[in-house]
Protein backbone atom coordinates (compact mmCIF):
# COMPACT_ATOMS: atom_id res chain seq x y z
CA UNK A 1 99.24 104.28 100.83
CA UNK A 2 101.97 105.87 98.86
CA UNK A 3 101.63 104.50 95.69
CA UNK A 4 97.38 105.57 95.82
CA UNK A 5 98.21 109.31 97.07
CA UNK A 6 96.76 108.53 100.32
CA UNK A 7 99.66 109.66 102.38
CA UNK A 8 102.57 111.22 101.78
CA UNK A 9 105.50 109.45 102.27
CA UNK A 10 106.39 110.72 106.05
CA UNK A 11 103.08 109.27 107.60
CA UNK A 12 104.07 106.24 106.73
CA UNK A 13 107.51 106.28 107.88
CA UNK A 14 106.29 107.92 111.13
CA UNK A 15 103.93 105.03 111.72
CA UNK A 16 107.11 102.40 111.78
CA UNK A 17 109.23 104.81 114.09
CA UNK A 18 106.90 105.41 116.74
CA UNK A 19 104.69 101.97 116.19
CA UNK A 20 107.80 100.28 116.07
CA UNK A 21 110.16 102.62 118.21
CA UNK A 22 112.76 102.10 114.83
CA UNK A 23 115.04 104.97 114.34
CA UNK A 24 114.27 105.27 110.72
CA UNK A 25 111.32 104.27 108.81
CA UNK A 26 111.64 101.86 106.08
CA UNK A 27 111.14 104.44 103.10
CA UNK A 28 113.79 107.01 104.19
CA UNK A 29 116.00 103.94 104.60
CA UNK A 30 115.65 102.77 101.21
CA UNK A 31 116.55 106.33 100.64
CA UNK A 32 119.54 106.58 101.89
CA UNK A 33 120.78 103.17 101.19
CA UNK A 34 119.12 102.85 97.11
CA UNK A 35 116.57 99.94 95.85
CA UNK A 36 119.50 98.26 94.70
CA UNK A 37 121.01 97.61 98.02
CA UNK A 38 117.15 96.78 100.00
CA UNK A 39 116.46 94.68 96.44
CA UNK A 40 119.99 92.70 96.76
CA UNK A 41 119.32 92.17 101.05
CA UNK A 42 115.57 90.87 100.17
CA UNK A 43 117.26 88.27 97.26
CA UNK A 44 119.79 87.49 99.37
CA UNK A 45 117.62 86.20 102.35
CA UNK A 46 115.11 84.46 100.49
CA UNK A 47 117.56 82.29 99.10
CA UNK A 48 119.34 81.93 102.47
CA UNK A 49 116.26 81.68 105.17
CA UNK A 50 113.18 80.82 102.71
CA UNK A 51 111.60 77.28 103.17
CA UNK A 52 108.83 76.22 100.97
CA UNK A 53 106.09 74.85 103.82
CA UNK A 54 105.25 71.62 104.82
């Protein structure tokens, strides 16, 4: 939605707080934490919790 200038990037964000009751939406959390830090979590549990199905 963000990338095709359908939304800007609160509606989004407000979706996953009040859809999701989260206290912060996933885009203002990569925000304040950086793409390295989301990019390093999301490597780090594929390796650990990914298992190629049956």
């Amino acid at each position: 939605m963000v990338e095709q200038d359908v939304a800007p990037t609160a509606d989004p964000d407000s979706a996953i707080v009040h859809g999701y009751r989260q206290r912060v939406g996933s885009l203002r959390l990569t925000g304040m934490v950086g793409l390295n830090a989301r990019l390093a979590i999301e490597q780090y549990l594929r390796q650990t919790l990914w298992r190629t199905p049956i």
